[in-house]
PDB file of N, CA and C in Angstrom:
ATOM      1  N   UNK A   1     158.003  13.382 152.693  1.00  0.00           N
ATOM      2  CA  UNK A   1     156.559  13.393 152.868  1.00  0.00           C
ATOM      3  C   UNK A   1     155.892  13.111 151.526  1.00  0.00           C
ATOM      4  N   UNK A   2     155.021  12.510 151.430  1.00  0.00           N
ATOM      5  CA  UNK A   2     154.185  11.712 150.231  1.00  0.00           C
ATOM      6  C   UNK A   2     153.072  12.750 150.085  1.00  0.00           C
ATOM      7  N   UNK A   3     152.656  13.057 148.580  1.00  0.00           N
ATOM      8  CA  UNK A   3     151.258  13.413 148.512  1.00  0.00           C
ATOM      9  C   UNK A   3     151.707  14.758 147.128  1.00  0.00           C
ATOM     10  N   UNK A   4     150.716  14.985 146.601  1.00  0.00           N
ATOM     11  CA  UNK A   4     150.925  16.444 145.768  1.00  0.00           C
ATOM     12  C   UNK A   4     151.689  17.121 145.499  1.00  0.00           C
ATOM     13  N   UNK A   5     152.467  17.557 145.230  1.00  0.00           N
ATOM     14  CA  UNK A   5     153.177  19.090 145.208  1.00  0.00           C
ATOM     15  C   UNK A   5     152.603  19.817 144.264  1.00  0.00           C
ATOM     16  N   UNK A   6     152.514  20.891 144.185  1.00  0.00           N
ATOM     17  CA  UNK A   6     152.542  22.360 143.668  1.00  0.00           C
ATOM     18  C   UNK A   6     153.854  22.101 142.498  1.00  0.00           C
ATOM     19  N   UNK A   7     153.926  22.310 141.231  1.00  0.00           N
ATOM     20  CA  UNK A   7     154.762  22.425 140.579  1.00  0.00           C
ATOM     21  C   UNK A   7     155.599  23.737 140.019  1.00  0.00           C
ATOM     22  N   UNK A   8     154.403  24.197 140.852  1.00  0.00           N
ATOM     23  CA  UNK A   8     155.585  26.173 140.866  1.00  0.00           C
ATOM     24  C   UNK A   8     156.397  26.048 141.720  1.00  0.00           C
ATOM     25  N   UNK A   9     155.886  25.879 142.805  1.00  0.00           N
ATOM     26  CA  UNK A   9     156.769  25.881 144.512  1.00  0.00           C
ATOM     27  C   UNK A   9     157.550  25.251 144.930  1.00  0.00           C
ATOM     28  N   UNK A  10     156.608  23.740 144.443  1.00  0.00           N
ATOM     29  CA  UNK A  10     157.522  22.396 144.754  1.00  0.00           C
ATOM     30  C   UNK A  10     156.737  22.392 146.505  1.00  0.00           C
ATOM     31  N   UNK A  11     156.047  22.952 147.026  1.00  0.00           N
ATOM     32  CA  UNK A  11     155.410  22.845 148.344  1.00  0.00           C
ATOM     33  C   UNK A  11     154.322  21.412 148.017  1.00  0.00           C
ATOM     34  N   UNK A  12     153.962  21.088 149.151  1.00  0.00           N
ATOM     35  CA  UNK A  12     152.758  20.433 149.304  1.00  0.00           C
ATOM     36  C   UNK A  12     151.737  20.943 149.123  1.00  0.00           C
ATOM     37  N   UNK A  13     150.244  20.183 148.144  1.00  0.00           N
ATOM     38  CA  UNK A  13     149.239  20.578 148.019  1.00  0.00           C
ATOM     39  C   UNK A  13     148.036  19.760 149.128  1.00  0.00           C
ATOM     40  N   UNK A  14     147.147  20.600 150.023  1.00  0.00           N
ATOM     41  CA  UNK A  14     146.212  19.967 151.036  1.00  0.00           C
ATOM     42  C   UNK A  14     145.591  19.953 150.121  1.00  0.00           C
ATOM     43  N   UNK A  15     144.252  18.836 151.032  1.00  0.00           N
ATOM     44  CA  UNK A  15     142.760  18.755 150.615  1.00  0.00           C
ATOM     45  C   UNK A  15     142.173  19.810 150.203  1.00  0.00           C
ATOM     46  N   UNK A  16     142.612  21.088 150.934  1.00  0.00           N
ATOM     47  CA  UNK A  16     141.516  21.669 151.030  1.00  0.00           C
ATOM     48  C   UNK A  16     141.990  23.226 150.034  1.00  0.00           C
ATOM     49  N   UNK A  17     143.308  23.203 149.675  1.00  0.00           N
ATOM     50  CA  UNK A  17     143.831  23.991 148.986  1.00  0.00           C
ATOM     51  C   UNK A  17     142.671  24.386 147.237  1.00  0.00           C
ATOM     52  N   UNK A  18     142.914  25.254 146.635  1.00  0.00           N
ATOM     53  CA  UNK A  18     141.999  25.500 145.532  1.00  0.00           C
ATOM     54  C   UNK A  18     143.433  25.631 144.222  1.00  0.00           C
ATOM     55  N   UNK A  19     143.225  24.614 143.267  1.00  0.00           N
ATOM     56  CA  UNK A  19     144.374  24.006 142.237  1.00  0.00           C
ATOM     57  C   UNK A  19     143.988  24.765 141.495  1.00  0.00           C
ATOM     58  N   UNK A  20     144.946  24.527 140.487  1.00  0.00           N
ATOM     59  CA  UNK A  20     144.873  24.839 138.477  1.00  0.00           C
ATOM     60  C   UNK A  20     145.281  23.768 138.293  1.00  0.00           C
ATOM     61  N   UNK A  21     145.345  22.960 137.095  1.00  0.00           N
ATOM     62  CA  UNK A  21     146.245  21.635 136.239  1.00  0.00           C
ATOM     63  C   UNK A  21     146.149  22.309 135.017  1.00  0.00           C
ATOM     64  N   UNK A  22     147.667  22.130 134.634  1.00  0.00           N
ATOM     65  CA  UNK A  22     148.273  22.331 133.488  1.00  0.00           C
ATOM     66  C   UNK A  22     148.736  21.283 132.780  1.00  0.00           C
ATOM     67  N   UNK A  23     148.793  20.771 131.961  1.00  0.00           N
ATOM     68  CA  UNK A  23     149.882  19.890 130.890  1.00  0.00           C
ATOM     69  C   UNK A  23     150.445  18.337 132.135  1.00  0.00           C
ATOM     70  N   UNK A  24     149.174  17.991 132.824  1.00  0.00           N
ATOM     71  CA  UNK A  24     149.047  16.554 133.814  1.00  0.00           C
ATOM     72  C   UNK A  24     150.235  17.531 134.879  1.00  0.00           C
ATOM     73  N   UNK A  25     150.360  18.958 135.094  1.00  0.00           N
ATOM     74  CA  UNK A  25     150.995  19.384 136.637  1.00  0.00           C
ATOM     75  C   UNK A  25     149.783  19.885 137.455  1.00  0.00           C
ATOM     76  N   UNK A  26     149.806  19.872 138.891  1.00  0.00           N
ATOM     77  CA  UNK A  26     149.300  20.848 139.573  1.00  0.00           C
ATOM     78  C   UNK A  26     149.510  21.639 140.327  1.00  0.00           C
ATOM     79  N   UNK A  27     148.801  23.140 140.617  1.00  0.00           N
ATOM     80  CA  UNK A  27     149.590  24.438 140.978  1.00  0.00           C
ATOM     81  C   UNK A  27     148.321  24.846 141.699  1.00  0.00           C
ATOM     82  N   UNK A  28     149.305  25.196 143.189  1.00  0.00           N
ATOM     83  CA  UNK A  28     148.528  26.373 143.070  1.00  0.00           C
ATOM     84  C   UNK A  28     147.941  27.676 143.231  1.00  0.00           C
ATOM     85  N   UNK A  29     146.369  28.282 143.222  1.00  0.00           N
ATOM     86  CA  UNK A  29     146.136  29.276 142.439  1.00  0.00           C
ATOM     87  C   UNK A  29     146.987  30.347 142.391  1.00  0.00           C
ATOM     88  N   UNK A  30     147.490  30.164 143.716  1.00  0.00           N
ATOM     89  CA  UNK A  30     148.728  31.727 143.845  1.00  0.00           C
ATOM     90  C   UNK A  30     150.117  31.443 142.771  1.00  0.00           C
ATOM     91  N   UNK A  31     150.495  30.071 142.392  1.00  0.00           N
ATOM     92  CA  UNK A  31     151.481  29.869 141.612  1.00  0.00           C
ATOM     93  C   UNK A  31     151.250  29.642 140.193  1.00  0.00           C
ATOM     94  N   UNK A  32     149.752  29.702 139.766  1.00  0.00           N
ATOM     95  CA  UNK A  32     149.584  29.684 138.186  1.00  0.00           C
ATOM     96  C   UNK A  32     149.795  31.289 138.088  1.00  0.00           C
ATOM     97  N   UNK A  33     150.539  31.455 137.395  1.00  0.00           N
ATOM     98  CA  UNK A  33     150.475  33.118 137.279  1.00  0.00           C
ATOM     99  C   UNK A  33     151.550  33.330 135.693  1.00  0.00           C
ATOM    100  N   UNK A  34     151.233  34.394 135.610  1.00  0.00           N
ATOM    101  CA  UNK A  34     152.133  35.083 134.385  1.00  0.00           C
ATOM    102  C   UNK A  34     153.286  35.347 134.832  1.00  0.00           C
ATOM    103  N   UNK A  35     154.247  35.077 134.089  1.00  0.00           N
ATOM    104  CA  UNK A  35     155.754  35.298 134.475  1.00  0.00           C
ATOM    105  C   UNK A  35     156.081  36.389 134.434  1.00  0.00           C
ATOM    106  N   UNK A  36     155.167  37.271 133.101  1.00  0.00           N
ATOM    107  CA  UNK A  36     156.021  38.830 132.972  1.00  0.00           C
ATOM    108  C   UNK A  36     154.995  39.420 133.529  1.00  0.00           C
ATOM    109  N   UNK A  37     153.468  39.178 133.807  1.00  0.00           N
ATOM    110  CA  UNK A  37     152.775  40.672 134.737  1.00  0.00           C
ATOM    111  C   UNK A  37     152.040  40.070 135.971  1.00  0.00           C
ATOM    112  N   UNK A  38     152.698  38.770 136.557  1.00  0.00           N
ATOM    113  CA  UNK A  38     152.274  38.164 137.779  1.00  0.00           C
ATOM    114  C   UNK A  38     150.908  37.956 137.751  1.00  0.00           C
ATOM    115  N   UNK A  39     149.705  38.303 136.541  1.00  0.00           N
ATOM    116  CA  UNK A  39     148.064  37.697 136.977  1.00  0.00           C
ATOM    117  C   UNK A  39     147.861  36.408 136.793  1.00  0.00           C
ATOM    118  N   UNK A  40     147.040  36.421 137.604  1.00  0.00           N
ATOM    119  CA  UNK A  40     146.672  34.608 138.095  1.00  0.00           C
ATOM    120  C   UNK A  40     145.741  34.446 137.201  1.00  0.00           C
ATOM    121  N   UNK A  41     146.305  33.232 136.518  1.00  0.00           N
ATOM    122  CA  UNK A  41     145.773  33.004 135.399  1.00  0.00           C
ATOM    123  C   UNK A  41     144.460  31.944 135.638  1.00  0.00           C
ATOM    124  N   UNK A  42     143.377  31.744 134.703  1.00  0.00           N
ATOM    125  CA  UNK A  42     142.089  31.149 134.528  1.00  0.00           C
ATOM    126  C   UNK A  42     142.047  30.168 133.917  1.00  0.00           C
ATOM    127  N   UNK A  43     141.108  29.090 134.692  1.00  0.00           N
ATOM    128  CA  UNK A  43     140.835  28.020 133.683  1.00  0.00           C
ATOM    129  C   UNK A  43     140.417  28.136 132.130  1.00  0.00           C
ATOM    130  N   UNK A  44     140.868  27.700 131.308  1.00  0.00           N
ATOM    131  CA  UNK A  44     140.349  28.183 130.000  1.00  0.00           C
ATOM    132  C   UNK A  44     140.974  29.198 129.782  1.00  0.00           C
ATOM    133  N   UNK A  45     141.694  30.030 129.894  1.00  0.00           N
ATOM    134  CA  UNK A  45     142.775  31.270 129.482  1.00  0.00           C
ATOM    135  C   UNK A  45     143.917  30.893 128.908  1.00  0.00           C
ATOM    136  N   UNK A  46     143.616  31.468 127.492  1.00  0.00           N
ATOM    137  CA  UNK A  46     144.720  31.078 126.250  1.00  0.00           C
ATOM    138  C   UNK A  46     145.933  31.477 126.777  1.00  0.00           C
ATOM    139  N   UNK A  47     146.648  30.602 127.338  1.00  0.00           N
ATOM    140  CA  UNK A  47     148.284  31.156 127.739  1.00  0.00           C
ATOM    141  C   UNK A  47     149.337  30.170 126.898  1.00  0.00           C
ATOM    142  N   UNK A  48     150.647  30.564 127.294  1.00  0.00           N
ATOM    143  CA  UNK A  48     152.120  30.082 126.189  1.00  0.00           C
ATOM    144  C   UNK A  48     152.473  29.624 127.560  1.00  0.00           C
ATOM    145  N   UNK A  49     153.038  27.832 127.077  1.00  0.00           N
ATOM    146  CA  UNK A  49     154.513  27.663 127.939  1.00  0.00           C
ATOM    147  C   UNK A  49     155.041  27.937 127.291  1.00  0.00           C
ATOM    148  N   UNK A  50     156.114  28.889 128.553  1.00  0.00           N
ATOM    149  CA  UNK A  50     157.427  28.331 128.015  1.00  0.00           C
ATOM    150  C   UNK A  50     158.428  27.204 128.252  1.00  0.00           C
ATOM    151  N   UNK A  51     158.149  27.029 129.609  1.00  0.00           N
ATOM    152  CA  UNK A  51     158.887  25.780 130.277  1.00  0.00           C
ATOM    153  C   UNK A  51     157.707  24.374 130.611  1.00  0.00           C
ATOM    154  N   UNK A  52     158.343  23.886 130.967  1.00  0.00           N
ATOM    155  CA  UNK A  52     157.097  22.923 131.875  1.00  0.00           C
ATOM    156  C   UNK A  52     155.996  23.289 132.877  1.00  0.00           C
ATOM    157  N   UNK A  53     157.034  24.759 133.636  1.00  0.00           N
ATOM    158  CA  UNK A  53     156.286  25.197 135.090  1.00  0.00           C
ATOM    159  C   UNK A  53     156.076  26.800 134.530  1.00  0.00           C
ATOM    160  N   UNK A  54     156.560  27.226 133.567  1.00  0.00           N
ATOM    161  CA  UNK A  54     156.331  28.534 133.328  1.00  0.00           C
ATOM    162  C   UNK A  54     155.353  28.828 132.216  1.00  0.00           C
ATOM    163  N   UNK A  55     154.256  29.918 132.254  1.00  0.00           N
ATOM    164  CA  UNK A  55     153.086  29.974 131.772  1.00  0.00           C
ATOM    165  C   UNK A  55     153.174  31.598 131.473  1.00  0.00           C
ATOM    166  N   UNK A  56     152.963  32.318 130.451  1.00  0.00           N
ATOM    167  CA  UNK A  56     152.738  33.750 130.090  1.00  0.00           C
ATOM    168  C   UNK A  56     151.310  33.533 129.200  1.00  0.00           C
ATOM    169  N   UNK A  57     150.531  35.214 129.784  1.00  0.00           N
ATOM    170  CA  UNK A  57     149.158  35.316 129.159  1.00  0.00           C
ATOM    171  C   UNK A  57     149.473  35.787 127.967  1.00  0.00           C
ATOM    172  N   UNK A  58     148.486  35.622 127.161  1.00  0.00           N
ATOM    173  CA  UNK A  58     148.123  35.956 125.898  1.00  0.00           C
ATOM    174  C   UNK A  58     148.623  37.049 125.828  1.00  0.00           C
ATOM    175  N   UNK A  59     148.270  38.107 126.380  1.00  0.00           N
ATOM    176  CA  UNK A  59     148.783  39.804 126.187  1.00  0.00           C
ATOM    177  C   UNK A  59     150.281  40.145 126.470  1.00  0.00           C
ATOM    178  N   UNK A  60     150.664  39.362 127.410  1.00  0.00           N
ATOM    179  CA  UNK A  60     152.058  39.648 127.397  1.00  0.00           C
ATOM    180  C   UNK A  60     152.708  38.993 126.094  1.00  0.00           C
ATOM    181  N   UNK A  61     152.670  38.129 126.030  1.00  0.00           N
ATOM    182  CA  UNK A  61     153.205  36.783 124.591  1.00  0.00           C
ATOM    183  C   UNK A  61     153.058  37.711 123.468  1.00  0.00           C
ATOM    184  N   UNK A  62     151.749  38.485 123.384  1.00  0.00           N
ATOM    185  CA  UNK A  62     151.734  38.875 121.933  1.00  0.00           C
ATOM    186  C   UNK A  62     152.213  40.489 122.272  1.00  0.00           C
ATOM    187  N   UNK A  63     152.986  40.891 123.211  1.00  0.00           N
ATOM    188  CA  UNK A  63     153.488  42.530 123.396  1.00  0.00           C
ATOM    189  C   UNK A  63     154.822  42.454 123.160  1.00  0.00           C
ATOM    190  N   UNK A  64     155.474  42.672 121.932  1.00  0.00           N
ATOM    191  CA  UNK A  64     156.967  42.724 121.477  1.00  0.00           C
ATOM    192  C   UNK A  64     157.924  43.407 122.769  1.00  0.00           C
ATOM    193  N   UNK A  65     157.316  44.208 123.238  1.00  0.00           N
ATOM    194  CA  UNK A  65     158.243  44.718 124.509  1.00  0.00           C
ATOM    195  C   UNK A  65     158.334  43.476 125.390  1.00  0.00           C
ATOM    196  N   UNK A  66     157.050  43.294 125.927  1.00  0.00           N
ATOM    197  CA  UNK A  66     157.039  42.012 126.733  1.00  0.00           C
ATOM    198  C   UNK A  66     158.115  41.183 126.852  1.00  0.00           C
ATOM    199  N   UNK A  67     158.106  40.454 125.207  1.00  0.00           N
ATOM    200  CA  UNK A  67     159.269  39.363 125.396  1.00  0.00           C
ATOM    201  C   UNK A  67     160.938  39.849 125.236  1.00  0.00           C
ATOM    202  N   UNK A  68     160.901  41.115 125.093  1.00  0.00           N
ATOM    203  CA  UNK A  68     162.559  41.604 124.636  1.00  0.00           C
ATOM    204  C   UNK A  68     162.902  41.834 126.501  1.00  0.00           C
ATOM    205  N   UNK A  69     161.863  42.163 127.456  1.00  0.00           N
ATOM    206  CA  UNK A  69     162.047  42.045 128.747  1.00  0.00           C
ATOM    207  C   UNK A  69     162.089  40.827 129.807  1.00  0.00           C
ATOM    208  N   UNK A  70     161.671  39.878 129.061  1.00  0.00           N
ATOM    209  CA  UNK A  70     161.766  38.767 129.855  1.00  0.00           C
ATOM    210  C   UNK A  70     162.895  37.564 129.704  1.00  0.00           C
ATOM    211  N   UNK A  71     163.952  37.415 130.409  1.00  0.00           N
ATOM    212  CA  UNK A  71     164.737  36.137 130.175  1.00  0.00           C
ATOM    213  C   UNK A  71     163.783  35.193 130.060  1.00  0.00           C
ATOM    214  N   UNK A  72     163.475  34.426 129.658  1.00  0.00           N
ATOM    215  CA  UNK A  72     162.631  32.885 129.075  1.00  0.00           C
ATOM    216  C   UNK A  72     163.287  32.129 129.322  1.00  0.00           C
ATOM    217  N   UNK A  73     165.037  31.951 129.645  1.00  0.00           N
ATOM    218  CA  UNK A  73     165.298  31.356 130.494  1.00  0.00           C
ATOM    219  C   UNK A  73     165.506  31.288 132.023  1.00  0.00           C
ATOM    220  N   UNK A  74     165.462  31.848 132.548  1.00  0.00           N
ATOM    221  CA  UNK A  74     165.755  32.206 133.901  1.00  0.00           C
ATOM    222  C   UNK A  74     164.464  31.344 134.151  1.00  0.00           C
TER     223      UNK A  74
END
């Protein structure tokens, strides 16, 4: 099937769905999210890739616990 995908999901994106674009991907809103505290992140909200499809907020990135808990690869 031709058209959009979601680059979290890999699902199809409708017309009528409500996006984010990241780095020329699009997601969406339920799949832009923080990797280590799941909030759905905002247009204009200073976040870190780490991957292509993976995105952490500011507060987690800068919480030393944060990153000693998160595989960054997985």
């Amino acid at each position: 099937r031709f058209g959009t995908k979601c680059a979290g999901c890999l699902q199809g994106i409708s017309p009528s769905d409500l996006v984010r674009r990241a780095r020329s991907k699009v997601f969406h809103l339920n799949c832009f999210t923080c990797m280590v505290c799941n909030k759905q992140l905002s247009t204009g909200e200073e976040l870190y890739v780490i991957d292509e499809n993976k995105f952490v907020c500011k507060e987690d990135y800068m919480s030393a616990s944060a990153i000693k808990e998160v595989n960054l690869n997985s």
